[in-house]
PDB file of N, CA and C in Angstrom:
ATOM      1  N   UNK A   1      95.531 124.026 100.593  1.00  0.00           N
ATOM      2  CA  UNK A   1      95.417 122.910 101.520  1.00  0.00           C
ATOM      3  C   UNK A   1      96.058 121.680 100.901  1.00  0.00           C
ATOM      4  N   UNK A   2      97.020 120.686 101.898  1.00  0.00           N
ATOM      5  CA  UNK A   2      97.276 119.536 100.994  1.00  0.00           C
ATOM      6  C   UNK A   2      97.106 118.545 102.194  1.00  0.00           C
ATOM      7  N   UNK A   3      96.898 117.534 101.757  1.00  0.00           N
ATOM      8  CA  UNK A   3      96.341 116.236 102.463  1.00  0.00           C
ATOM      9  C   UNK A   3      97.685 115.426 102.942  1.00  0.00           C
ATOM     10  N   UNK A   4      97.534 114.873 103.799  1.00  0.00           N
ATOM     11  CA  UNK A   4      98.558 113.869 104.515  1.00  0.00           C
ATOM     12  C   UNK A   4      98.339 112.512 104.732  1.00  0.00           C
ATOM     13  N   UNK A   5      97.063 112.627 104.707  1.00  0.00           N
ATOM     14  CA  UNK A   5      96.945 110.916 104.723  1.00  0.00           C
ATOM     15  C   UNK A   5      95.416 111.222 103.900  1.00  0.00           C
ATOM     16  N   UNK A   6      95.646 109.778 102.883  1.00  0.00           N
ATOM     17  CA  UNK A   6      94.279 109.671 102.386  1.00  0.00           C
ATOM     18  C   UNK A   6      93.723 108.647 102.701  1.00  0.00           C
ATOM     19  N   UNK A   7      92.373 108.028 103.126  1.00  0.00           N
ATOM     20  CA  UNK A   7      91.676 106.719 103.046  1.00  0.00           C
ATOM     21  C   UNK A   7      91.591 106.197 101.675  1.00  0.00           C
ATOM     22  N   UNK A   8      92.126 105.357 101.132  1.00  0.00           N
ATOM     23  CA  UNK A   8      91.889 104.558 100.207  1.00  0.00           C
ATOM     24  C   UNK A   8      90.795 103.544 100.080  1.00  0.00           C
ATOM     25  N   UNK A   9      90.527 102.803 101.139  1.00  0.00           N
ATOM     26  CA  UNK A   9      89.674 101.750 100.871  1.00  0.00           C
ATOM     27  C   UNK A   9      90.122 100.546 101.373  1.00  0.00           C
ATOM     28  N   UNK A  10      89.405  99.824 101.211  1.00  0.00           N
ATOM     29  CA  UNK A  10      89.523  97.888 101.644  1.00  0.00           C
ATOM     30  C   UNK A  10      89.942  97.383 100.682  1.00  0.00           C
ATOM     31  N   UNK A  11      91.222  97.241 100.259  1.00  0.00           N
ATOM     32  CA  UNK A  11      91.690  96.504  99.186  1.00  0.00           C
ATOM     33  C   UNK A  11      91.502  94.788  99.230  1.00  0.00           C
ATOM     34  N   UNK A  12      90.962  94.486 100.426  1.00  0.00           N
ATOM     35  CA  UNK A  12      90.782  92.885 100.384  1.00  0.00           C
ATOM     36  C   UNK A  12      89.561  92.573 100.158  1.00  0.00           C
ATOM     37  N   UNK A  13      88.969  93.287 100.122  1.00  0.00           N
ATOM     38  CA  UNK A  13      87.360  93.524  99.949  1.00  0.00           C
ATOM     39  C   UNK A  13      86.758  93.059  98.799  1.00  0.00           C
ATOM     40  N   UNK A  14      87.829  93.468  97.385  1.00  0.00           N
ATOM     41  CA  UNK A  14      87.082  93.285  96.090  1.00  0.00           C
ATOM     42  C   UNK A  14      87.901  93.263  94.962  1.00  0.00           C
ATOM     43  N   UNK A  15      88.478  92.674  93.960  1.00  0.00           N
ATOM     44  CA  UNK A  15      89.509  93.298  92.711  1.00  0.00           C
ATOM     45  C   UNK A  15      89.666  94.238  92.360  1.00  0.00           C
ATOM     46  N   UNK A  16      88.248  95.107  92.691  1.00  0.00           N
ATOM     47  CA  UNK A  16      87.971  96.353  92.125  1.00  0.00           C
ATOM     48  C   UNK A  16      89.145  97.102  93.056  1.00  0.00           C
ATOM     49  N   UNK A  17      88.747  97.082  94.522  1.00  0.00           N
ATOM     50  CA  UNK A  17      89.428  98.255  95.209  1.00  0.00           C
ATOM     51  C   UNK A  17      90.742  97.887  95.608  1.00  0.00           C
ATOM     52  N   UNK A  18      91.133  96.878  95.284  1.00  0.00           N
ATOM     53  CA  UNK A  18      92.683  96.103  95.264  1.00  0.00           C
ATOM     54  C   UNK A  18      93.082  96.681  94.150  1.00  0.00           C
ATOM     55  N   UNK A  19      92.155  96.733  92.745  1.00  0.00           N
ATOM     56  CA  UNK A  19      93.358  97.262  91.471  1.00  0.00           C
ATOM     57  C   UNK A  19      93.498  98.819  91.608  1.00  0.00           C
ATOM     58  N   UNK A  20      92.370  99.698  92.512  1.00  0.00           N
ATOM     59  CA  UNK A  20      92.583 100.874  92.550  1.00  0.00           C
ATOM     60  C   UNK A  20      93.627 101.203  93.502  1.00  0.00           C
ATOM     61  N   UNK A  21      93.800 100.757  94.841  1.00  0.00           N
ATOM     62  CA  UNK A  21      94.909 100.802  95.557  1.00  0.00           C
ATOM     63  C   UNK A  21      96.458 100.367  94.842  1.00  0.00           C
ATOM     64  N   UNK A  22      96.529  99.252  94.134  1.00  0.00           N
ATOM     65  CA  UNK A  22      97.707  98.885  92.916  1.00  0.00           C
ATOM     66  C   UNK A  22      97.654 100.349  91.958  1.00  0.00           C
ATOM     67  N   UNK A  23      97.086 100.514  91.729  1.00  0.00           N
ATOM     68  CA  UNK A  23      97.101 101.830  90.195  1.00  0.00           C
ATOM     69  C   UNK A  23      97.737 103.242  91.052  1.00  0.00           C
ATOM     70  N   UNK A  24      97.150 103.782  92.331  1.00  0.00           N
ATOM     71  CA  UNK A  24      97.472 104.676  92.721  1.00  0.00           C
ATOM     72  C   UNK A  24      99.160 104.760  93.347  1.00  0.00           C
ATOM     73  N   UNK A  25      99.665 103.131  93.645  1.00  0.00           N
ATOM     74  CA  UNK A  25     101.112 103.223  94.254  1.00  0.00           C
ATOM     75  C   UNK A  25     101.939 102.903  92.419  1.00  0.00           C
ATOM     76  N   UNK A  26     101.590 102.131  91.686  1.00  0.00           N
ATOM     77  CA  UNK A  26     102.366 101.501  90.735  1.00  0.00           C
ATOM     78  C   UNK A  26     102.219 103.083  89.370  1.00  0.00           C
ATOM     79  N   UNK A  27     101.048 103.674  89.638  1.00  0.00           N
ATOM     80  CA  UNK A  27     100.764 104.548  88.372  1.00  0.00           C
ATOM     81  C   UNK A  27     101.243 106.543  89.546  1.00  0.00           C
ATOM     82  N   UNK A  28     102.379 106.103  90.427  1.00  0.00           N
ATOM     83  CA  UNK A  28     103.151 107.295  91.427  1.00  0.00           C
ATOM     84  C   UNK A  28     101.812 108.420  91.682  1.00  0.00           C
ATOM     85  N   UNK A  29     100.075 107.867  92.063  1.00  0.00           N
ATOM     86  CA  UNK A  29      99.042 108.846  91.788  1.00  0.00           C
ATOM     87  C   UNK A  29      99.056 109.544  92.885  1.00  0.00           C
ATOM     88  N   UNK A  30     100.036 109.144  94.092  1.00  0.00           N
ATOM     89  CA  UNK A  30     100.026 109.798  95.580  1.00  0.00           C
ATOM     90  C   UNK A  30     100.991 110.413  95.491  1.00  0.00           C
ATOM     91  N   UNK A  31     101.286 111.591  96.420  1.00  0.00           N
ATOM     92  CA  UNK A  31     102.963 111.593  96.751  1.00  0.00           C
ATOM     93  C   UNK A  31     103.494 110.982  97.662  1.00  0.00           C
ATOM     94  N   UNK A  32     104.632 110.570  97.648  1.00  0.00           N
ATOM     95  CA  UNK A  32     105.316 109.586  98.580  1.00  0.00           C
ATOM     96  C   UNK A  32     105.101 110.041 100.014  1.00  0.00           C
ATOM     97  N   UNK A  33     104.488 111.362 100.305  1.00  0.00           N
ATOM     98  CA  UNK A  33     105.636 111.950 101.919  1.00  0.00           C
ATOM     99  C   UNK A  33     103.669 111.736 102.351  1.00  0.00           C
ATOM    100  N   UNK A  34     102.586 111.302 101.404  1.00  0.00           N
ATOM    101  CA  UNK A  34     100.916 111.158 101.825  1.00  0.00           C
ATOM    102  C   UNK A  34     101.085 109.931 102.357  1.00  0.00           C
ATOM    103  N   UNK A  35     100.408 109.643 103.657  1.00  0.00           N
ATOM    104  CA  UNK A  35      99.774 108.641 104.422  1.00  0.00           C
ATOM    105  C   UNK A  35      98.726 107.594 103.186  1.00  0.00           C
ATOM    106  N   UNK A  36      98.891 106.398 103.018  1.00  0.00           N
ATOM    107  CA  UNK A  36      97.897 106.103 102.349  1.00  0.00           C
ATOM    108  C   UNK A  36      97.106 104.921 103.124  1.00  0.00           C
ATOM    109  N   UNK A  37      96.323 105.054 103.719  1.00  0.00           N
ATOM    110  CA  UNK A  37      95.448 104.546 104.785  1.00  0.00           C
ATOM    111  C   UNK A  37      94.231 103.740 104.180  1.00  0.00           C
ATOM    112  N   UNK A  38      94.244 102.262 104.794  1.00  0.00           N
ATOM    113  CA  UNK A  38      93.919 101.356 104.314  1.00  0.00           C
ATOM    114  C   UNK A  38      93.245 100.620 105.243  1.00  0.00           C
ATOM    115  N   UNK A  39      91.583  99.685 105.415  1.00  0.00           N
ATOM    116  CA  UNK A  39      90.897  99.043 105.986  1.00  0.00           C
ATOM    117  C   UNK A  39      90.699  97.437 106.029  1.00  0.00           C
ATOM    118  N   UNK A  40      91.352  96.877 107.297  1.00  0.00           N
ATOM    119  CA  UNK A  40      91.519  95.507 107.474  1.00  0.00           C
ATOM    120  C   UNK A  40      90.598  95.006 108.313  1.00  0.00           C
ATOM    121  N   UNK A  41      89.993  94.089 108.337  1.00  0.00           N
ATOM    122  CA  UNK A  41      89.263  92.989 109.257  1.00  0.00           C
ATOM    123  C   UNK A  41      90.723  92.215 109.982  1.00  0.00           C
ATOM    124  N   UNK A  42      90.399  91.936 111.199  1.00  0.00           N
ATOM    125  CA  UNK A  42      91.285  90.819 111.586  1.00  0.00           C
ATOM    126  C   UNK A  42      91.249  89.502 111.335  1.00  0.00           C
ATOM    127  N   UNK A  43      91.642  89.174 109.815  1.00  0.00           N
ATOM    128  CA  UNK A  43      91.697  88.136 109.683  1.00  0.00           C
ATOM    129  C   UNK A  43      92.802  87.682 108.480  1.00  0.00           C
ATOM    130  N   UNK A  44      93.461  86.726 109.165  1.00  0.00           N
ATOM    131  CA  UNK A  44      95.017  86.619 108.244  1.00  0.00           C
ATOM    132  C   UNK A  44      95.106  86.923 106.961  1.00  0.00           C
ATOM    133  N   UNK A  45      93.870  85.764 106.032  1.00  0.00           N
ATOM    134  CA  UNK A  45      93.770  86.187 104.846  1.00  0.00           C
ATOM    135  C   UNK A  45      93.720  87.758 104.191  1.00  0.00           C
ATOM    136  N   UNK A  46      92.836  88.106 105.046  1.00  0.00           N
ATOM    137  CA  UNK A  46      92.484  89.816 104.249  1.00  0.00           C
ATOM    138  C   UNK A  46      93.528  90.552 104.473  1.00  0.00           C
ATOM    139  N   UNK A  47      94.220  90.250 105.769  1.00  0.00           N
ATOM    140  CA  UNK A  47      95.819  91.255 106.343  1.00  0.00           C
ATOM    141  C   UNK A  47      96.756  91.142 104.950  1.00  0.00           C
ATOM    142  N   UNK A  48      96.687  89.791 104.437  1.00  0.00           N
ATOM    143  CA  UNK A  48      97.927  89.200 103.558  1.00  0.00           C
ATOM    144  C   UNK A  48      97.725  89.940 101.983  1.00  0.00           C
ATOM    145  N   UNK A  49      96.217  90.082 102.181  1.00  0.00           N
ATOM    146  CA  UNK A  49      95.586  90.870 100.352  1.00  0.00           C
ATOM    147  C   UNK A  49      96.009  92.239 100.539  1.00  0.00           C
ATOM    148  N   UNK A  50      95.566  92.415 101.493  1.00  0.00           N
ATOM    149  CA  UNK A  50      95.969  94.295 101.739  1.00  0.00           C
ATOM    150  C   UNK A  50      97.466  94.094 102.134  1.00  0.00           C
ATOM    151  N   UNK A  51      98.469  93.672 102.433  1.00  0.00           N
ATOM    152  CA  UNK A  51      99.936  93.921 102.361  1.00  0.00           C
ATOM    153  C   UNK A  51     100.442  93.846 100.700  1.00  0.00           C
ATOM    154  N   UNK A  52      99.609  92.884 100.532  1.00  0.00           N
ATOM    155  CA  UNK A  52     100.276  92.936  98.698  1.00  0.00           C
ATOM    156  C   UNK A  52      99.499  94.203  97.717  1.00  0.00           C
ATOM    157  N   UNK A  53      98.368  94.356  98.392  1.00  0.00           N
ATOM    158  CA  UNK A  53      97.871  96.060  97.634  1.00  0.00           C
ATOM    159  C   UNK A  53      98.762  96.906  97.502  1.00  0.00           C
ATOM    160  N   UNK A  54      99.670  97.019  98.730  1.00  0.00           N
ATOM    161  CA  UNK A  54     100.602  98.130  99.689  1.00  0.00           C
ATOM    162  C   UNK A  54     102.151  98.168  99.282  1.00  0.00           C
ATOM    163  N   UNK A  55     102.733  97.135  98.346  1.00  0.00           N
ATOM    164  CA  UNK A  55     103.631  96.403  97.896  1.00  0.00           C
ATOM    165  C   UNK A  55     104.148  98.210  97.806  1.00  0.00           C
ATOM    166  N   UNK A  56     105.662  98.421  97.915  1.00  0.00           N
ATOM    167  CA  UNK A  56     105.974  99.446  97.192  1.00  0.00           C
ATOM    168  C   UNK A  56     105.723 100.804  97.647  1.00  0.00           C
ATOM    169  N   UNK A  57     104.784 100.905  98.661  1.00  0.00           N
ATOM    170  CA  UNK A  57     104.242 102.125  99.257  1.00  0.00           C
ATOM    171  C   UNK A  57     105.086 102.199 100.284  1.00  0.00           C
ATOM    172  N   UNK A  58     105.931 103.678 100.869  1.00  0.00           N
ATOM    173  CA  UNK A  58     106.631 104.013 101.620  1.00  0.00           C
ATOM    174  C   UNK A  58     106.047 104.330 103.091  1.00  0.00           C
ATOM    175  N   UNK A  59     104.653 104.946 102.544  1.00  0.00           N
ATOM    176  CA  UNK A  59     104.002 105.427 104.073  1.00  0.00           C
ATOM    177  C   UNK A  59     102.565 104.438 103.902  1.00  0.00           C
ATOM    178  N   UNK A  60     102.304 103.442 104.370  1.00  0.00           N
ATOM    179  CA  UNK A  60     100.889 102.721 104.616  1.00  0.00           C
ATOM    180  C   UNK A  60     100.364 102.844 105.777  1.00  0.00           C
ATOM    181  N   UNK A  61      99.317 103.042 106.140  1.00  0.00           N
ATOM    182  CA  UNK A  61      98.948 103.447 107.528  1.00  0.00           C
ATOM    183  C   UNK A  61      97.470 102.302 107.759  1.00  0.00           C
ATOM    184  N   UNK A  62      97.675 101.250 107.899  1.00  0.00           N
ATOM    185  CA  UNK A  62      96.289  99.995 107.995  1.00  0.00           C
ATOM    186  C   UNK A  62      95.693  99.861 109.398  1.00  0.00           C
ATOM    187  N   UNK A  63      94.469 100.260 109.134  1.00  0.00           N
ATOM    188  CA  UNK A  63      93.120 100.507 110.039  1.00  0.00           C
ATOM    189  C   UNK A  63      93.119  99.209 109.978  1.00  0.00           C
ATOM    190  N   UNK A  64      93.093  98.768 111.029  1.00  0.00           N
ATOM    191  CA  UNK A  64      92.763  96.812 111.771  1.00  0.00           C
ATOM    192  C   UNK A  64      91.252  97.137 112.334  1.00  0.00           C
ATOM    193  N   UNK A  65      90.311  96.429 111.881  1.00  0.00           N
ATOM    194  CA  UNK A  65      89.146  96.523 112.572  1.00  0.00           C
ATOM    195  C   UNK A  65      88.804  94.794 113.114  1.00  0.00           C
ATOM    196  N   UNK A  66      87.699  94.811 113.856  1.00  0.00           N
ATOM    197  CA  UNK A  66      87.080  93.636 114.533  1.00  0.00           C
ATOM    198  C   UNK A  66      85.925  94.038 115.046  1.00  0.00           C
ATOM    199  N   UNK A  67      84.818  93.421 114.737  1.00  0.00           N
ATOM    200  CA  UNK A  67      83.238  93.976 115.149  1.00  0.00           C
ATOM    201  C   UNK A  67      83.557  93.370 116.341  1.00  0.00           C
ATOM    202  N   UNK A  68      82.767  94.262 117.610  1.00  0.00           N
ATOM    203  CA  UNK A  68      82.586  94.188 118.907  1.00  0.00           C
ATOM    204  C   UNK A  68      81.472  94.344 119.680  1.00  0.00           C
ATOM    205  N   UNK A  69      80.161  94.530 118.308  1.00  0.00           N
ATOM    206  CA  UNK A  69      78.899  94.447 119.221  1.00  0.00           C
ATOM    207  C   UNK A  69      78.540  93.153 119.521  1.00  0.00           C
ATOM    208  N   UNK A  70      77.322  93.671 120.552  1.00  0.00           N
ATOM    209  CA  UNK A  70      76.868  92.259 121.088  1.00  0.00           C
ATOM    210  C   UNK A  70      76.235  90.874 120.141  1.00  0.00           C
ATOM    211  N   UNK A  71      75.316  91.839 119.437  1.00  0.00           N
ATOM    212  CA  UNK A  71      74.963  90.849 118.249  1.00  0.00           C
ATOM    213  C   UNK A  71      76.545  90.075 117.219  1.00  0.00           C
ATOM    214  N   UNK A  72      77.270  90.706 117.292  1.00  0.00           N
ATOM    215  CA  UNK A  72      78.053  89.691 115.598  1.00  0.00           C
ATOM    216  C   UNK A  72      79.180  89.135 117.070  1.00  0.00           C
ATOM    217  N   UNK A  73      79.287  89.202 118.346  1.00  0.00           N
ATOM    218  CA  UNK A  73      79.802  88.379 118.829  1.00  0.00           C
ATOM    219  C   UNK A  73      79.152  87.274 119.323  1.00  0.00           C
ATOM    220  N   UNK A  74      77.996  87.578 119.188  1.00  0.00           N
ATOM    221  CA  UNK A  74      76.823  86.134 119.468  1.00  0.00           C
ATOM    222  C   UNK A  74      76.751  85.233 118.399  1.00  0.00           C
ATOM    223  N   UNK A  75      76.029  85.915 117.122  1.00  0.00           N
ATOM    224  CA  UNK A  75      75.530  85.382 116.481  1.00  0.00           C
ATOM    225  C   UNK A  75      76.563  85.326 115.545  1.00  0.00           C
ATOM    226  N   UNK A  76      77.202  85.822 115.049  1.00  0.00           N
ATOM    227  CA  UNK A  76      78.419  85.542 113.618  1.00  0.00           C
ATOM    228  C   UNK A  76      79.581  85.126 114.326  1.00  0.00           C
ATOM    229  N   UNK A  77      80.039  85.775 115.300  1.00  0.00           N
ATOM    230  CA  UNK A  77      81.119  84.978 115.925  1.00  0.00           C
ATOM    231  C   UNK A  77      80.999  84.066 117.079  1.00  0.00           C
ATOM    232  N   UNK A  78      80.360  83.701 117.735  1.00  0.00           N
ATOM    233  CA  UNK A  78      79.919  83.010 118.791  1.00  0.00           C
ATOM    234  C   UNK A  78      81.176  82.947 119.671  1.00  0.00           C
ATOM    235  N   UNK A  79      81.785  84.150 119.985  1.00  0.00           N
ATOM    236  CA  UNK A  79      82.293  83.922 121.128  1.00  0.00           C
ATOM    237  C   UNK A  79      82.074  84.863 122.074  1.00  0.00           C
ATOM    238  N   UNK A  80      83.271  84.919 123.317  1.00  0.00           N
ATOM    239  CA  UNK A  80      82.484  86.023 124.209  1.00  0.00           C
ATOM    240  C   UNK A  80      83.745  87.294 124.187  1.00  0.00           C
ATOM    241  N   UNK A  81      83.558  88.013 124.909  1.00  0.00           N
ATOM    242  CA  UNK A  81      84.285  89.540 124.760  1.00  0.00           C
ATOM    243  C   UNK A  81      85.698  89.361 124.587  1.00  0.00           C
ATOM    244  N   UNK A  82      86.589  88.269 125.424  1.00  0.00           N
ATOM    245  CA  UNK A  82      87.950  87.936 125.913  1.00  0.00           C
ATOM    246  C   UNK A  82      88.145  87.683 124.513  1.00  0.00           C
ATOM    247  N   UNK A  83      87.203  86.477 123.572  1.00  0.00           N
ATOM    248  CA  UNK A  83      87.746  85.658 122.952  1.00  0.00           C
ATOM    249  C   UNK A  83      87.989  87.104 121.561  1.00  0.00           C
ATOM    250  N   UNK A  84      87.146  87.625 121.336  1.00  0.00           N
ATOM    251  CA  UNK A  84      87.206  88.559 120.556  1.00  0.00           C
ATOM    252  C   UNK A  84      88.218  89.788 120.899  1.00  0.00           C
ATOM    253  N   UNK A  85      88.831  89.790 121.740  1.00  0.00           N
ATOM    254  CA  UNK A  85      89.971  90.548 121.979  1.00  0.00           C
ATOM    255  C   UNK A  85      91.049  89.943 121.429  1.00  0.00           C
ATOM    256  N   UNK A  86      90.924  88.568 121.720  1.00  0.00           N
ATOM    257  CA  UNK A  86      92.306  87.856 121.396  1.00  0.00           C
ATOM    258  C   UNK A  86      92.319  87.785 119.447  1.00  0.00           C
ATOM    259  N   UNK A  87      91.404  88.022 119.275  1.00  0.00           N
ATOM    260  CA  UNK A  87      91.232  87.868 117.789  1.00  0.00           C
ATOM    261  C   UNK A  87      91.774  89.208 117.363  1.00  0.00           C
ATOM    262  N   UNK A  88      91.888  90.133 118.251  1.00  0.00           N
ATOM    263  CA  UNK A  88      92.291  91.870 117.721  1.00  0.00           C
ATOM    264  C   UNK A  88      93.336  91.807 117.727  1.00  0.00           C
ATOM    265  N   UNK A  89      94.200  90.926 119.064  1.00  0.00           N
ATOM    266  CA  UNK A  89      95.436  91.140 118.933  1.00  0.00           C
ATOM    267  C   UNK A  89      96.022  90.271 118.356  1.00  0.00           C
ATOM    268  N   UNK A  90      95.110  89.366 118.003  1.00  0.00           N
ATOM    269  CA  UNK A  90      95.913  88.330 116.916  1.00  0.00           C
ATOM    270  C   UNK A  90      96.497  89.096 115.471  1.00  0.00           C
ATOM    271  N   UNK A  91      95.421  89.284 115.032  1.00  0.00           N
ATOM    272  CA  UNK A  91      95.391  90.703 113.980  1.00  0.00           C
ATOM    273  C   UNK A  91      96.499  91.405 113.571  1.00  0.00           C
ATOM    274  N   UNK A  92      96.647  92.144 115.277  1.00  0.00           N
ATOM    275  CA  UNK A  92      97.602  93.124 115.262  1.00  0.00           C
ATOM    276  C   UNK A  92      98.855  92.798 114.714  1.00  0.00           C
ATOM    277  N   UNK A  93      98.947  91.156 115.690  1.00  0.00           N
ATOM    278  CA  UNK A  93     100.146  90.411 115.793  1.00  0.00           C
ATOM    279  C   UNK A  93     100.888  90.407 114.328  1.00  0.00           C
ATOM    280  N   UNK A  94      99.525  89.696 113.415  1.00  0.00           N
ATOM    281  CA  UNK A  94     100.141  89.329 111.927  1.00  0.00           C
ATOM    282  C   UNK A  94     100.786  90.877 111.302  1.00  0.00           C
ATOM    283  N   UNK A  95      99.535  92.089 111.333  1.00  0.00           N
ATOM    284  CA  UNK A  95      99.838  93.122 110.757  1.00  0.00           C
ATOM    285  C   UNK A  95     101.641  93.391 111.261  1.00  0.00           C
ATOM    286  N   UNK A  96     101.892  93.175 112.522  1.00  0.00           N
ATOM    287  CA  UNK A  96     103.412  93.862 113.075  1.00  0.00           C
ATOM    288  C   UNK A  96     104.158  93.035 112.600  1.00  0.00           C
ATOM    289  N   UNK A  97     104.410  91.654 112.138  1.00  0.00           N
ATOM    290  CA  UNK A  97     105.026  90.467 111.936  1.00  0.00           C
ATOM    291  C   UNK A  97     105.228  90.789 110.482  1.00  0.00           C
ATOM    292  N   UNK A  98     104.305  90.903 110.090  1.00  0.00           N
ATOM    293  CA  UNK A  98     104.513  91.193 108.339  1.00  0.00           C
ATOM    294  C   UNK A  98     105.481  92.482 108.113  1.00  0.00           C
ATOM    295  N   UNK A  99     104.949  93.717 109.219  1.00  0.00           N
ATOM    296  CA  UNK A  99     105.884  94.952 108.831  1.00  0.00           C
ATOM    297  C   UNK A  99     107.306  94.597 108.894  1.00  0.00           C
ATOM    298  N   UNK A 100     107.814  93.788 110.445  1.00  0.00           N
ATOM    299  CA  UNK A 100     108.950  93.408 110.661  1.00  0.00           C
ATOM    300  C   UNK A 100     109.455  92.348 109.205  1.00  0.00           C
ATOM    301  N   UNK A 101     109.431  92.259 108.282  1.00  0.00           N
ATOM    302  CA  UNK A 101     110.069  91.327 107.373  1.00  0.00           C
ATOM    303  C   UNK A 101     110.371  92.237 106.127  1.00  0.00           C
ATOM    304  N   UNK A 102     111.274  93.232 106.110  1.00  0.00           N
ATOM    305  CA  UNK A 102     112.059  94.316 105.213  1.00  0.00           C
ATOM    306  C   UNK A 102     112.053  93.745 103.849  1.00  0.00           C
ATOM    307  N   UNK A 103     112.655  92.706 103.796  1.00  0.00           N
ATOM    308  CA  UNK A 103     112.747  92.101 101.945  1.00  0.00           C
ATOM    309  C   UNK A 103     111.423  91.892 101.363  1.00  0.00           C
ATOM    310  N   UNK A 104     109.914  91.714 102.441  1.00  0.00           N
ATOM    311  CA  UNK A 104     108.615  91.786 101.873  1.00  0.00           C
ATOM    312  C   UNK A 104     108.349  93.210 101.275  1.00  0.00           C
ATOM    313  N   UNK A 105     107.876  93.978 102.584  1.00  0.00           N
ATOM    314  CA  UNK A 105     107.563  95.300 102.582  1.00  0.00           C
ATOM    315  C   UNK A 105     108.146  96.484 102.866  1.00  0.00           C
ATOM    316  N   UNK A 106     109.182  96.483 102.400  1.00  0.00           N
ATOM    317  CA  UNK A 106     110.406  98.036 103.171  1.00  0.00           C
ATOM    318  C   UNK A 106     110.184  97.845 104.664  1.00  0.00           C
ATOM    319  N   UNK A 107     111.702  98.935 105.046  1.00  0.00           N
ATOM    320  CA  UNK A 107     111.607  98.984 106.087  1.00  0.00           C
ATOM    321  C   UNK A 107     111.034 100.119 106.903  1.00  0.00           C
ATOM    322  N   UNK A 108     109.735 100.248 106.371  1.00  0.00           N
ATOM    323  CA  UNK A 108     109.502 101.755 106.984  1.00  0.00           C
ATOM    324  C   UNK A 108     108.387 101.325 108.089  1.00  0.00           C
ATOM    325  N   UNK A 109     108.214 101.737 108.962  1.00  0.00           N
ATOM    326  CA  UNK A 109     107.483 101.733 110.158  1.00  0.00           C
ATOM    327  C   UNK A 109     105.723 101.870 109.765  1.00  0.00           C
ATOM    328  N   UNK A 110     104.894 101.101 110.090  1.00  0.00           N
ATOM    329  CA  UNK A 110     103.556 101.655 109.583  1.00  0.00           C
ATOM    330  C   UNK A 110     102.795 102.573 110.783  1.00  0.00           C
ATOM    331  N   UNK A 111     102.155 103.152 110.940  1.00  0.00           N
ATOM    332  CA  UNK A 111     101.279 103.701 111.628  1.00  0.00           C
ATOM    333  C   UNK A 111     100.800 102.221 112.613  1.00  0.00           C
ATOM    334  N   UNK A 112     101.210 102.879 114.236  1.00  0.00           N
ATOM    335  CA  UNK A 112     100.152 101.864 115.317  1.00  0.00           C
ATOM    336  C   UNK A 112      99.745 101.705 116.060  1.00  0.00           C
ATOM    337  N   UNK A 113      98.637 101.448 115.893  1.00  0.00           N
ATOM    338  CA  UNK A 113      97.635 102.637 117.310  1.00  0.00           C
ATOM    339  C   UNK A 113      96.446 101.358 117.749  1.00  0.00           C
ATOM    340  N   UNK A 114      96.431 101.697 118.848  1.00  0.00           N
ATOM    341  CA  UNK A 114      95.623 100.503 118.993  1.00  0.00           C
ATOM    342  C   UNK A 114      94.595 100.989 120.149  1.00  0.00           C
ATOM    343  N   UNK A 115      93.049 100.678 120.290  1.00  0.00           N
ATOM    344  CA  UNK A 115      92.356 100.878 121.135  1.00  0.00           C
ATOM    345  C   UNK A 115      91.274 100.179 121.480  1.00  0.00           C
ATOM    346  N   UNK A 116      90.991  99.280 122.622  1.00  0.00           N
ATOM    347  CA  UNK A 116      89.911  98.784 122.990  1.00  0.00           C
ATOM    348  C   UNK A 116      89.060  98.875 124.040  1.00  0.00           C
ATOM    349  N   UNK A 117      87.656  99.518 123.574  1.00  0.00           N
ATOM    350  CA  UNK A 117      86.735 100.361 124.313  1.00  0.00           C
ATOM    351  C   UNK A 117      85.750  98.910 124.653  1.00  0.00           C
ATOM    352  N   UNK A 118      84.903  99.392 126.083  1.00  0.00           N
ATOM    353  CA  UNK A 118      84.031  98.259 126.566  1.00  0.00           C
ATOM    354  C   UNK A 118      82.641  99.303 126.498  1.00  0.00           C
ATOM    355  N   UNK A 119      81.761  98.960 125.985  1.00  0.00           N
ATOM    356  CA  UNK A 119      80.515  99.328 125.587  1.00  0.00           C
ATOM    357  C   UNK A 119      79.269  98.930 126.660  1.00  0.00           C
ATOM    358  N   UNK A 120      80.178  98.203 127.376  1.00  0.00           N
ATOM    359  CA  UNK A 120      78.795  97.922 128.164  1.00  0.00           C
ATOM    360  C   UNK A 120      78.334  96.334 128.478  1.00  0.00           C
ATOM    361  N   UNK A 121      78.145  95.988 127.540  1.00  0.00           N
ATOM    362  CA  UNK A 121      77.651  95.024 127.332  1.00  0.00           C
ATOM    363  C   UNK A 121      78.160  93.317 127.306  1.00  0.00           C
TER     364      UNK A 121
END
């Protein structure tokens, strides 16, 4: 059996899982033709930590997340459903903007998939 894409982790998350994502592209611990799949919040800063984790990697594949329950759009984000959409595709926006700039990050295409489900509520 061989793997195609691995989850790595939240490299914006911590030094820790930023130097392990750096060690596995800089110390060749993947093979080039593996997916190396990576976890973002939508938010510029953390997009910008995890592109520089990714520095050098041919295939990156970055999971964009945004909490969408009712509680952390009340209470941590205080806005309402629309406004928290626009925050996903803001997200998206930076993640595609950054891929498009070749002399940053190669020119290789990242993984992009996008889906927004209504829960109800």
């Amino acid at each position: 059996m061989r793997l195609q894409e691995i989850e790595i982790g939240f490299p914006a998350a911590s030094n820790t899982e930023f130097a392990f994502n750096r060690r596995l592209i800089d110390e060749k611990r993947a093979p080039d033709d593996v997916w190396l799949q990576v976890l973002v919040q939508a938010r510029e800063d953390l997009i910008e930590r995890t592109f520089e984790s990714l520095i050098g990697r041919k295939r990156p594949s970055i999971h964009l997340y945004n909490s969408t329950s009712p509680a952390q759009r009340r209470i941590v984000f205080g806005k309402s459903k629309e406004e928290i959409v626009r925050v996903a595709v803001r997200g998206a926006k930076w993640i595609k903007d950054r891929f498009a700039t070749p002399q940053r990050h190669g020119s290789h295409a990242p993984v992009f998939a996008g889906r927004f489900s209504d829960d109800g509520s």
